[in-house]
Protein backbone atom coordinates (compact mmCIF):
# COMPACT_ATOMS: atom_id res chain seq x y z
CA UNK A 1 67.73 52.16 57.25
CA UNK A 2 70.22 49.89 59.86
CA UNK A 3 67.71 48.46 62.76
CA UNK A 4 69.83 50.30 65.20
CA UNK A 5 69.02 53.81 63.26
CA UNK A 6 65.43 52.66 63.04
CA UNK A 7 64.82 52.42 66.87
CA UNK A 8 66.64 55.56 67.31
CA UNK A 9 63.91 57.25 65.02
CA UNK A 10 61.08 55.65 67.17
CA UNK A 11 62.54 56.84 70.14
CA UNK A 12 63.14 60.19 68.91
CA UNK A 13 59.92 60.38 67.68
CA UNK A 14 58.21 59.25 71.12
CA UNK A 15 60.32 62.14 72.70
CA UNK A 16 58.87 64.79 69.84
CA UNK A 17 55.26 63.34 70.67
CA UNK A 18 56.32 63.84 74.40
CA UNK A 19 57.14 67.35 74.14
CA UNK A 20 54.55 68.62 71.72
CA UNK A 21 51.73 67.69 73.56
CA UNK A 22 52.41 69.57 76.70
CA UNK A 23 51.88 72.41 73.95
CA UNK A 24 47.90 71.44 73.69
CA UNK A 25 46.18 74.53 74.66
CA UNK A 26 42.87 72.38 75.48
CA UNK A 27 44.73 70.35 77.84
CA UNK A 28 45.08 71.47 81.45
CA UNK A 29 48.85 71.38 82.98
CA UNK A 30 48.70 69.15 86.06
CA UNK A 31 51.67 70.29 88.82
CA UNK A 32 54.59 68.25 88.94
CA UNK A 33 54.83 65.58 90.95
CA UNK A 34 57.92 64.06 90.03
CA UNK A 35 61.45 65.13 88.95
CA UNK A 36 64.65 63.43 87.77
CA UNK A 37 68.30 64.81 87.56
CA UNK A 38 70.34 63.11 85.07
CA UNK A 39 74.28 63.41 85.49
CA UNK A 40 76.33 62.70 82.36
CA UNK A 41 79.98 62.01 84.20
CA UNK A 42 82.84 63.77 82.59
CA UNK A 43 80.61 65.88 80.05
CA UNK A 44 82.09 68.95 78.48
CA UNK A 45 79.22 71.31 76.89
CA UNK A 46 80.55 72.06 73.60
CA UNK A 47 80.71 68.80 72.43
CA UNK A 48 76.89 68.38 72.87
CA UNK A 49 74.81 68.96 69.47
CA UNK A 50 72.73 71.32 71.21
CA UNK A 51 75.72 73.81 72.34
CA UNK A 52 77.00 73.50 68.59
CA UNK A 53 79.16 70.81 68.38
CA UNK A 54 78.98 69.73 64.78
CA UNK A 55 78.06 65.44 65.00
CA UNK A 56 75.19 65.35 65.88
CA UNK A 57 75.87 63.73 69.27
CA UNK A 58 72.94 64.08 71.52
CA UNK A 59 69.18 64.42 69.42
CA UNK A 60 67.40 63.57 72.32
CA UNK A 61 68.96 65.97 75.13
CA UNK A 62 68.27 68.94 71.61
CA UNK A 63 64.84 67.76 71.68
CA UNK A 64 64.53 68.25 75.51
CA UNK A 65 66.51 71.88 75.00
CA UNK A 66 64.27 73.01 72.32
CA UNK A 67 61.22 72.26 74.55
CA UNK A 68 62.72 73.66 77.85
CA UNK A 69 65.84 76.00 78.87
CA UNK A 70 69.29 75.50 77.97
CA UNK A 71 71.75 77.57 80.12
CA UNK A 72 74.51 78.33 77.78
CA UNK A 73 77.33 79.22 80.57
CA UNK A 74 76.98 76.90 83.35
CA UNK A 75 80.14 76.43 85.86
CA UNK A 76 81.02 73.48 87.99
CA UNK A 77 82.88 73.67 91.40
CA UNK A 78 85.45 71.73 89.94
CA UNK A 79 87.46 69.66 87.46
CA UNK A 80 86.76 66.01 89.50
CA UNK A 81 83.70 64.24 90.71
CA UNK A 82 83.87 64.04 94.54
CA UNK A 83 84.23 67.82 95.01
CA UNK A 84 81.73 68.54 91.72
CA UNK A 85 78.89 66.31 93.47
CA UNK A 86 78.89 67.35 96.71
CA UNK A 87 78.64 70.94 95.65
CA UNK A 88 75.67 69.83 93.50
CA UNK A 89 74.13 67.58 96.01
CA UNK A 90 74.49 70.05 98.52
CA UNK A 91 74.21 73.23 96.40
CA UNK A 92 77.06 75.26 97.96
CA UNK A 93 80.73 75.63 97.18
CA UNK A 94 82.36 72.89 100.38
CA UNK A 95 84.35 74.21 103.01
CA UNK A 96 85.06 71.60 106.05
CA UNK A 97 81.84 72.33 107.58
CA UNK A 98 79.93 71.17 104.65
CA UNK A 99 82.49 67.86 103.37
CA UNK A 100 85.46 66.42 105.41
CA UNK A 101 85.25 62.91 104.91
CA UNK A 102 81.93 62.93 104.03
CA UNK A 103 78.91 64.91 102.99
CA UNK A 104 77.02 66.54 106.15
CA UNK A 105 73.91 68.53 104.66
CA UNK A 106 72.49 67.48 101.38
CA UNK A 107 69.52 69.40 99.99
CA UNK A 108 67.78 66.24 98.90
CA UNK A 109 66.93 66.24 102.79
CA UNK A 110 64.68 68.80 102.21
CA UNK A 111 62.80 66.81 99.56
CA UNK A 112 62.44 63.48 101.90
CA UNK A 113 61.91 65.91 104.65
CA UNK A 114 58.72 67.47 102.34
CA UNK A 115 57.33 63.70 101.86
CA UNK A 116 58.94 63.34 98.38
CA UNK A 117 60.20 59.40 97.66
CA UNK A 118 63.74 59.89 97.07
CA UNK A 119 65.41 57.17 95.23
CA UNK A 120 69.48 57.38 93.39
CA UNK A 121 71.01 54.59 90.95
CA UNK A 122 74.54 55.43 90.45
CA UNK A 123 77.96 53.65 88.98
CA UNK A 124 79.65 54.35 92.55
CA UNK A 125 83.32 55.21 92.39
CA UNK A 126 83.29 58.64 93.62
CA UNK A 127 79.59 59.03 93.75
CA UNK A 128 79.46 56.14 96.64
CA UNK A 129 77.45 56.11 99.99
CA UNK A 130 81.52 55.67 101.11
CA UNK A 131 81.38 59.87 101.17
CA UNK A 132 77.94 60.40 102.57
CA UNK A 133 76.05 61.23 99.16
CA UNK A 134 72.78 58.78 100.57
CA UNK A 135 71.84 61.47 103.06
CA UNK A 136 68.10 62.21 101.57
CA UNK A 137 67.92 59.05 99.72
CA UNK A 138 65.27 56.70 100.49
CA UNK A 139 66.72 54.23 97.96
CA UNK A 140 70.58 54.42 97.23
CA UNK A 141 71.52 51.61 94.76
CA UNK A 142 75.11 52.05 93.06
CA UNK A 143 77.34 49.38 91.32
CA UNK A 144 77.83 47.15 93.62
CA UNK A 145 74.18 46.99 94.60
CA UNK A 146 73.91 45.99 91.05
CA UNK A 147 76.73 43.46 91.09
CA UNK A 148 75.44 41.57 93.92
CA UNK A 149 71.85 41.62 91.86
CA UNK A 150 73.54 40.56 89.01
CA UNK A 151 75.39 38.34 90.86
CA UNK A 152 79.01 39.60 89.62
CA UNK A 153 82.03 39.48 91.32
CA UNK A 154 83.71 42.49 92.56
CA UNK A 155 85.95 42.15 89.46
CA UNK A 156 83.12 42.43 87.22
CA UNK A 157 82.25 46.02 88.43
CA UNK A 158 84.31 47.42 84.94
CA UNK A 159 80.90 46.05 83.53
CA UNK A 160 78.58 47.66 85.55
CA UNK A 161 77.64 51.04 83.52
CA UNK A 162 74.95 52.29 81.63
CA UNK A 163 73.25 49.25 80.27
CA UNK A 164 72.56 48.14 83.99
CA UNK A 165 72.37 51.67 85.38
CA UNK A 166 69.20 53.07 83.08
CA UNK A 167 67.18 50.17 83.47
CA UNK A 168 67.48 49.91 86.72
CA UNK A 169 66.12 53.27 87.44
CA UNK A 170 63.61 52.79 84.93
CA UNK A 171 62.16 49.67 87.12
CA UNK A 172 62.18 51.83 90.44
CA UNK A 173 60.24 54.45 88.63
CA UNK A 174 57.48 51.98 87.44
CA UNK A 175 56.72 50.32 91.03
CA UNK A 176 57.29 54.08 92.93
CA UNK A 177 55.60 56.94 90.56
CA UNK A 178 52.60 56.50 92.47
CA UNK A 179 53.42 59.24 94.65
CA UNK A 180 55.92 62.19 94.48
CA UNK A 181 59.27 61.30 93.64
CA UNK A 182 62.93 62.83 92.93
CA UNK A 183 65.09 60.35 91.44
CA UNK A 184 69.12 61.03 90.25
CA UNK A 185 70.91 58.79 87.88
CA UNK A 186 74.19 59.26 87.38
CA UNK A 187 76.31 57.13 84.97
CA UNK A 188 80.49 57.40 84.18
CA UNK A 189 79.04 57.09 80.25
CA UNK A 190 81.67 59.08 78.25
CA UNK A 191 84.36 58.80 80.88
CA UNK A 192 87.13 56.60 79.97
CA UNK A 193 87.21 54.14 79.50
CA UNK A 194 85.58 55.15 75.83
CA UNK A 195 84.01 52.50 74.44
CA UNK A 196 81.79 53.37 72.13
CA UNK A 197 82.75 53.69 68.07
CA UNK A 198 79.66 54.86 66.52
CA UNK A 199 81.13 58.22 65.12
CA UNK A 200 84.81 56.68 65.16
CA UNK A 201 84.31 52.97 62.88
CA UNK A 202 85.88 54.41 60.00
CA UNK A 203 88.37 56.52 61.25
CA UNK A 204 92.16 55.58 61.21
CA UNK A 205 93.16 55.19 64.94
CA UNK A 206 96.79 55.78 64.87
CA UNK A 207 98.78 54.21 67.78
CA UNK A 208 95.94 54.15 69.63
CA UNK A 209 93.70 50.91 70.38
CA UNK A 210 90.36 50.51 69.24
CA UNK A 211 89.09 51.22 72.53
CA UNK A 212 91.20 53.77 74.85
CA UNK A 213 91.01 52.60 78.69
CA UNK A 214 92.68 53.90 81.60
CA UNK A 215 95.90 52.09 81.12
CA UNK A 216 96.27 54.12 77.90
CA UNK A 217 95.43 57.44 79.89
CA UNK A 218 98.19 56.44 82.27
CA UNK A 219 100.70 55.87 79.18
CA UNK A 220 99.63 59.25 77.68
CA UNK A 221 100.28 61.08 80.84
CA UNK A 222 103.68 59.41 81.34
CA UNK A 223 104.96 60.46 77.86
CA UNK A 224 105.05 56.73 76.82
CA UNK A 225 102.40 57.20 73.86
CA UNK A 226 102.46 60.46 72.30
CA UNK A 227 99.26 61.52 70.63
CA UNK A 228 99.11 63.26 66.98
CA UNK A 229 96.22 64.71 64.98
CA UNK A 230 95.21 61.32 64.00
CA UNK A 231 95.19 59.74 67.68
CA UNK A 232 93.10 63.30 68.62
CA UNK A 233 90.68 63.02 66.25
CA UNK A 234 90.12 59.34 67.17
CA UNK A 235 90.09 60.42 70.19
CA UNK A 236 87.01 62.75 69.70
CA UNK A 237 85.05 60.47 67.98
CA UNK A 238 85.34 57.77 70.70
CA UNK A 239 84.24 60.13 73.04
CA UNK A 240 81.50 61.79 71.35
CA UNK A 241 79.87 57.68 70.30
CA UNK A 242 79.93 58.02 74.51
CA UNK A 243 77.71 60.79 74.31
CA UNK A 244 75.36 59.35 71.60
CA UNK A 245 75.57 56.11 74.11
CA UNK A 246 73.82 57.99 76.96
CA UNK A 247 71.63 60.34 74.97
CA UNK A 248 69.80 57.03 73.68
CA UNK A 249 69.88 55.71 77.54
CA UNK A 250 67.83 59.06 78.56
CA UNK A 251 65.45 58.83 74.86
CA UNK A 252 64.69 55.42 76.45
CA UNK A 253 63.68 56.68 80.10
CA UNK A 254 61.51 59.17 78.56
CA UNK A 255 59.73 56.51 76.49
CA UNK A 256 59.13 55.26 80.21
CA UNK A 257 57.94 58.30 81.58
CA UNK A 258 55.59 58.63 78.71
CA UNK A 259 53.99 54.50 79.02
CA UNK A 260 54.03 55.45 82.95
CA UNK A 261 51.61 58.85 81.78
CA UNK A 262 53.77 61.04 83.96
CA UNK A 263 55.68 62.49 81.26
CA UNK A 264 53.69 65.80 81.40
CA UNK A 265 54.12 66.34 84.87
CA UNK A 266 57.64 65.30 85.47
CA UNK A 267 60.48 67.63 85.94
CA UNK A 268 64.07 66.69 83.87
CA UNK A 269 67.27 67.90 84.42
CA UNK A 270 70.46 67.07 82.69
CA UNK A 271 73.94 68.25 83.58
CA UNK A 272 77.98 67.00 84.60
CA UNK A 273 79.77 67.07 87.57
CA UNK A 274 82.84 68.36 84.90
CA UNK A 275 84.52 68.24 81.45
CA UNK A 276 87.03 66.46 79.89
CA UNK A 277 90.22 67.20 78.57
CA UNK A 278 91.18 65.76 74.88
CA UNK A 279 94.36 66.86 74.47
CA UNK A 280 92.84 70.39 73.54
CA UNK A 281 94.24 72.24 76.42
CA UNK A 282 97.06 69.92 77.95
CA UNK A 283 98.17 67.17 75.18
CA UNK A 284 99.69 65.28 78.48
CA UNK A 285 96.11 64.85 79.83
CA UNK A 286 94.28 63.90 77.08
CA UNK A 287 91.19 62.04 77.86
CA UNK A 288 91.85 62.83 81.82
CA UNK A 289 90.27 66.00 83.95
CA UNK A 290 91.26 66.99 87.43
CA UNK A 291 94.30 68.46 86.70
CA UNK A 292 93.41 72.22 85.57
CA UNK A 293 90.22 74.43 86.30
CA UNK A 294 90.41 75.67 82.12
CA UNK A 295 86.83 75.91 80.97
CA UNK A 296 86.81 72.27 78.65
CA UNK A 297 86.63 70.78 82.25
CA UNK A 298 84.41 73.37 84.20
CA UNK A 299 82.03 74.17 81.77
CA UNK A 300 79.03 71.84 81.81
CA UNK A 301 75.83 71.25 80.06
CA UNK A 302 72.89 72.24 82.02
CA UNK A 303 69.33 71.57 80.47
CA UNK A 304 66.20 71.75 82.34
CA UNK A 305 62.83 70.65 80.62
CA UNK A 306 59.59 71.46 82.92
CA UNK A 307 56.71 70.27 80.83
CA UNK A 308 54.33 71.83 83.39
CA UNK A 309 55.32 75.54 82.77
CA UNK A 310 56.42 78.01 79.11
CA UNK A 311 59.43 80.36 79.96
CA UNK A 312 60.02 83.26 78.62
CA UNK A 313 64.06 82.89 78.48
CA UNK A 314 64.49 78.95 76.05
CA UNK A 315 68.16 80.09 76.29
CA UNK A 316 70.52 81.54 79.19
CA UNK A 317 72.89 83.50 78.06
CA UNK A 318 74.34 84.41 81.78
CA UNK A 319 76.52 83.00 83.78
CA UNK A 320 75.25 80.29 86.55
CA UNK A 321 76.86 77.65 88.50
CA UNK A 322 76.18 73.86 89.09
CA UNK A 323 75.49 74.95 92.77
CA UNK A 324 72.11 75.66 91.91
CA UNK A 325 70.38 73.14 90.13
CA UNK A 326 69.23 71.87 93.28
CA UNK A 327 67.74 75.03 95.09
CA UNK A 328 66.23 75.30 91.55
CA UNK A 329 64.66 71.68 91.49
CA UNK A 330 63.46 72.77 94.99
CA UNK A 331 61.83 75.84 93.79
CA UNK A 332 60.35 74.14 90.90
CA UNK A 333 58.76 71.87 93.13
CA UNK A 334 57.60 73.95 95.85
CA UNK A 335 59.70 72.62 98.25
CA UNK A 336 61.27 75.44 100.97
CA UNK A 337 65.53 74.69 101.04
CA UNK A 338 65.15 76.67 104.55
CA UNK A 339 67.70 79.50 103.68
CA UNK A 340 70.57 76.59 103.09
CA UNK A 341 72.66 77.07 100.19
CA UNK A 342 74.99 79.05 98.08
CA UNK A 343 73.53 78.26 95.25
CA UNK A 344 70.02 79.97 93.88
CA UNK A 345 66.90 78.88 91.95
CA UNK A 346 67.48 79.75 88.41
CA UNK A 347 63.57 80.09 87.40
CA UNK A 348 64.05 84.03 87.60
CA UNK A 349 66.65 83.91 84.75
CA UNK A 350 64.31 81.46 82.90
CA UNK A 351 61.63 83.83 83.64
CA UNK A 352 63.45 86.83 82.29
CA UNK A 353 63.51 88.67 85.47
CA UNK A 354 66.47 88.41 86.43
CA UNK A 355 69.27 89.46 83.79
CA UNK A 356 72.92 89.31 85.10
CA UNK A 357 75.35 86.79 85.79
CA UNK A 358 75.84 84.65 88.79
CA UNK A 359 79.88 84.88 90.07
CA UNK A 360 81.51 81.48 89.58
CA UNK A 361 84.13 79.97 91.75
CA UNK A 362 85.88 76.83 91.11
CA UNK A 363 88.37 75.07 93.56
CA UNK A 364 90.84 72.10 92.72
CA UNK A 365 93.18 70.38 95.10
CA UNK A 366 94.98 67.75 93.25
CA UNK A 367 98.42 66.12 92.13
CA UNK A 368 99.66 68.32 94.90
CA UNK A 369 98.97 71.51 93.95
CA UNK A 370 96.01 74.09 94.82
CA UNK A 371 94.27 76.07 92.18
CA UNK A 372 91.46 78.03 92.45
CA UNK A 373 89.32 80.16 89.96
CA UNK A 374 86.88 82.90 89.62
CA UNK A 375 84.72 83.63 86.64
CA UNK A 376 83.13 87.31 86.48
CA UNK A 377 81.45 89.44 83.80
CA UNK A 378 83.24 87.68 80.97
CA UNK A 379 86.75 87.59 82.87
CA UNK A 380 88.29 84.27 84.41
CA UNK A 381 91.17 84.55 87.13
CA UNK A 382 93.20 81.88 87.88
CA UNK A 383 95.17 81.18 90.99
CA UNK A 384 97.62 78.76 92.56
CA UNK A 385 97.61 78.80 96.62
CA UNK A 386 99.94 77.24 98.77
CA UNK A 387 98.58 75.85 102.58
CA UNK A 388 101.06 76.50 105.05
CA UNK A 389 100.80 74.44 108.46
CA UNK A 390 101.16 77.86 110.34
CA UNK A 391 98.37 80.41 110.87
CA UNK A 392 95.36 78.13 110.81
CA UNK A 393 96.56 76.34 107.42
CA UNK A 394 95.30 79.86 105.41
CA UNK A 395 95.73 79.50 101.46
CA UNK A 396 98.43 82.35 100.00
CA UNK A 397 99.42 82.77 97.04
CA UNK A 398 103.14 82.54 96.50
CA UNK A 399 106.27 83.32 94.10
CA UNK A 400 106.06 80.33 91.31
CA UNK A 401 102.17 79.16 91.67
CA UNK A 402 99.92 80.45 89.00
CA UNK A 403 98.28 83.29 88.44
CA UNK A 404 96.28 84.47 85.63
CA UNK A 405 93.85 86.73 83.86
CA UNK A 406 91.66 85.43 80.95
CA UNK A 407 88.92 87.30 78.77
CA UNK A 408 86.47 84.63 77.94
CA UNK A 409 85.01 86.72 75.35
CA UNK A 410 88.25 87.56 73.04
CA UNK A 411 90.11 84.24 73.96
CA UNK A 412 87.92 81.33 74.71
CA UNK A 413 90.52 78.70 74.76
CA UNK A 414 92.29 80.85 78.33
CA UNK A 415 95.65 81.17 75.86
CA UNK A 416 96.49 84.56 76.47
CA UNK A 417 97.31 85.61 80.22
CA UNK A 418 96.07 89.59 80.57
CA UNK A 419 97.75 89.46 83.89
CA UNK A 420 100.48 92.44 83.07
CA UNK A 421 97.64 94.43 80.94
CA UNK A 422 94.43 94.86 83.77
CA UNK A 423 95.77 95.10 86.88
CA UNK A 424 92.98 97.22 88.09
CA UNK A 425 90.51 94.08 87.30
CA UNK A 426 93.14 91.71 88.67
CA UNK A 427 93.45 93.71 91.76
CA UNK A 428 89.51 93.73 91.93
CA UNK A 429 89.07 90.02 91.00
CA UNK A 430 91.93 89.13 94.28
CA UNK A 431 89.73 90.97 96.69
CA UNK A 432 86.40 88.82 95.61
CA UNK A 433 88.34 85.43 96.04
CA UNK A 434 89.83 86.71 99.14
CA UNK A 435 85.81 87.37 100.40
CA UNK A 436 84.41 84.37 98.78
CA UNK A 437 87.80 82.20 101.04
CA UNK A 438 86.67 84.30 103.83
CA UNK A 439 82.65 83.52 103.47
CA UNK A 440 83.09 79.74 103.26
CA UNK A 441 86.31 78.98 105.24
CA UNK A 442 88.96 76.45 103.59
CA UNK A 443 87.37 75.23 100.44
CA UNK A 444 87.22 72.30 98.70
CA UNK A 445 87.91 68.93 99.52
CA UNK A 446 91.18 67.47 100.30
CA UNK A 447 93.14 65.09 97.65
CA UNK A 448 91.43 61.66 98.39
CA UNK A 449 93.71 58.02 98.40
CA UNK A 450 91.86 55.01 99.24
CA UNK A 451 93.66 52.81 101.80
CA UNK A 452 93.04 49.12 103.06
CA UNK A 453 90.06 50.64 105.24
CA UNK A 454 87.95 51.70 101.59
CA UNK A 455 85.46 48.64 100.80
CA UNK A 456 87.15 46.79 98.33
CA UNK A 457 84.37 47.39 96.05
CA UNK A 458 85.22 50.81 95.97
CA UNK A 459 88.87 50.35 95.47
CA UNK A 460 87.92 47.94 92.35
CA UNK A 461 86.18 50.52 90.65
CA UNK A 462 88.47 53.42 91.52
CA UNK A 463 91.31 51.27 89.82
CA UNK A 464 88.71 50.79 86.51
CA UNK A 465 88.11 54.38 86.35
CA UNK A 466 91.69 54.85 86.42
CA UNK A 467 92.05 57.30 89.78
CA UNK A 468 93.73 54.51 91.74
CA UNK A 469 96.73 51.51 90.88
């Protein structure tokens, strides 16, 4: 067996050992005291082993499914970071009041409020103090925290990722998990650029490079390199070695939480601000998000492993939303979120007493256009809104923008529009986004350029991850 294989095993195997013996019946369940949510940038859910996705891309997060609750239909807010992670950080869907230029209420608040040390390694771009995501945080470290540790230059940020981000958690944890803690790590693993060729070494590649980066995004989306079934398949396997990447990263921090002895009372969490696109839905987009709210980019994976507690549910079928993972952490930990949110705990659906789904609504304000979408009971609407200037800047819809009707459950891949053949459930499915606009106010968050006033650390690694020339 290849070394690299071997430590897999080991690390595996440490997880099993992990996760079996919070099964001990003669061993007494101590309460959580700590809990970390892990966010996967760019992570689509069916292309994780554990959602059915045939490589066998993520043993570790299957191992942390099989011993906790895997929600099998879990929505973002949208189909980019900065929107995704402030509704996640702040568990509602963001008007104005809650995001303009940056975040103003984050429930992690409510954690450092409670006493709980707070602590966040990130790889920065859009996940950056820049937009206010440090309210809450006691420690905030993102890449260029690390560069200047590393001593890099700003120009060295590309190389910032998971290999620095991981550890660098892992250390916090073993000088701060003397007392309560919630820690987030967040890492742009299996967002372009995809680097990693574990599944794709003996594939042909095509036209494509051995590694695809954002310059060959930006040729694909121009029309300058067309993609075939070779180049997609590639394509795939590139991204899914991403995924293996960052399920070893996370088999490794649980080997820490288990030589730290606080892997039996330490909550995990693993989800994605959104999904990618890989040519499956818009060939022009391949390898890119932002651009569409179809369900490869809103639907997420969303596993949460509580070693302290059985539930009866191991897998949601229903409907939920990325909005609540945090008034769910909350709950989990005892902490009160003081009535703040749009988003709810999910322990009743993991408790099996609560059985329906929760309504999703997704927003996306990019490439100058609007789109917004509503997922209920099976059925996904999709529609384009135009802002006027006049009358407050209200969102219509008008003659040209898009409109459509989806059933999720005959026609998975959104390809055939229903929009001429239910018009009662179109008319009904209008009214609810036309409440849910009025609830919340204008939504989302508008279509962010960095200027000359943007640190240039942030510009740097906007320009690596491609959003910025």
């Amino acid at each position: 067996m290849p070394r690299r294989e071997r430590e897999l095993a080991g690390l595996l195997l440490a997880v099993a050992v992990s996760l079996s013996g919070c099964d001990r019946l003669d061993m007494p369940r101590p309460p959580l005291r700590g809990a970390i949510l892990i966010l996967l940038d760019t992570l689509r859910a069916d292309h994780v082993s554990a959602y059915g996705h045939g490589r066998p891309t993520s043993p570790t997060l299957d191992r942390l499914a099989e011993g906790g609750v895997l929600f099998e239909q879990a929505i973002s807010y949208s189909a980019w970071t900065l929107p995704s992670m402030a509704a996640i950080l702040s568990g509602r869907f963001p008007a104005r009041r809650d995001f303009d230029t940056e975040l103003k209420r984050s429930l992690v608040e409510r954690l450092s409020d409670a006493g709980w040390r707070t602590a966040a390694f990130t790889e920065g771009g859009y996940v950056s103090r820049y937009f206010g995501f440090d309210r809450g945080f006691d420690t905030w470290s993102d890449h260029a925290d690390m560069a200047i540790g590393l001593k890099r230059s700003l120009h060295d940020l590309a190389s910032i990722g998971i290999e620095t981000t991981f550890p660098a958690a892992e250390a916090w944890l073993r000088g701060n998990s003397d007392r309560p803690f919630f820690l987030l790590i967040h890492t742009y693993e299996v967002h372009v650029p995809y680097r990693r060729r574990s599944f794709a070494e003996e594939l042909p590649r095509g036209s494509l490079n051995p590694f695809v980066d954002e310059k060959d995004v930006t040729r694909i989306r121009s029309g300058q390199l067309v993609l075939g079934d070779t180049e997609y398949a590639y394509l795939d396997a590139l991204y899914d070695g991403g995924i293996l990447w960052a399920d070893r990263a996370i088999a490794s921090l649980l080997g820490v939480l288990r030589e730290l002895e606080i892997a039996d009372s330490t909550l995990v969490v693993v989800t994605s601000d959104h999904g990618e696109d890989l040519g499956d839905h818009a060939p022009r987009f391949a390898a890119d998000h932002g651009h569409s709210l179809a369900d490869i980019l809103v639907r997420v994976p969303l596993i949460v492993y509580d070693p302290t507690r059985e539930f009866s549910v191991a897998r949601v079928a229903h409907q939920v939303r990325t909005v609540d993972i945090l008034p769910t952490i909350l709950d989990l930990l005892g902490v009160d979120r003081d009535g703040y949110a749009d988003g709810r705990s999910l322990v009743p659906l993991m408790e099996g007493s609560e059985n329906s789904d929760r309504i999703a609504f997704a927003h996306l304000r990019r490439y100058g256009r609007e789109v917004m979408a509503l997922r209920v009971n099976g059925f996904k609407l999709i529609r384009g809104v135009s802002r006027r200037a006049d009358a407050g800047g209200e969102g219509r819809p008008e003659a040209g923008r898009p409109l459509a009707l989806f059933d999720l459950g005959e026609d998975p891949a959104e390809r055939r529009n229903l929009l001429h053949t239910h018009p009662n459930r179109l008319r009904h499915m209008m009214h609810r986004v036309d409440a849910i606009l009025e609830e919340i106010g204008e939504p989302g968050i508008a279509e962010f350029t960095v200027d000359d006033s943007a640190p240039p650390e942030l510009i740097e690694r906007l320009k690596a991850l491609g959003y910025t020339e």
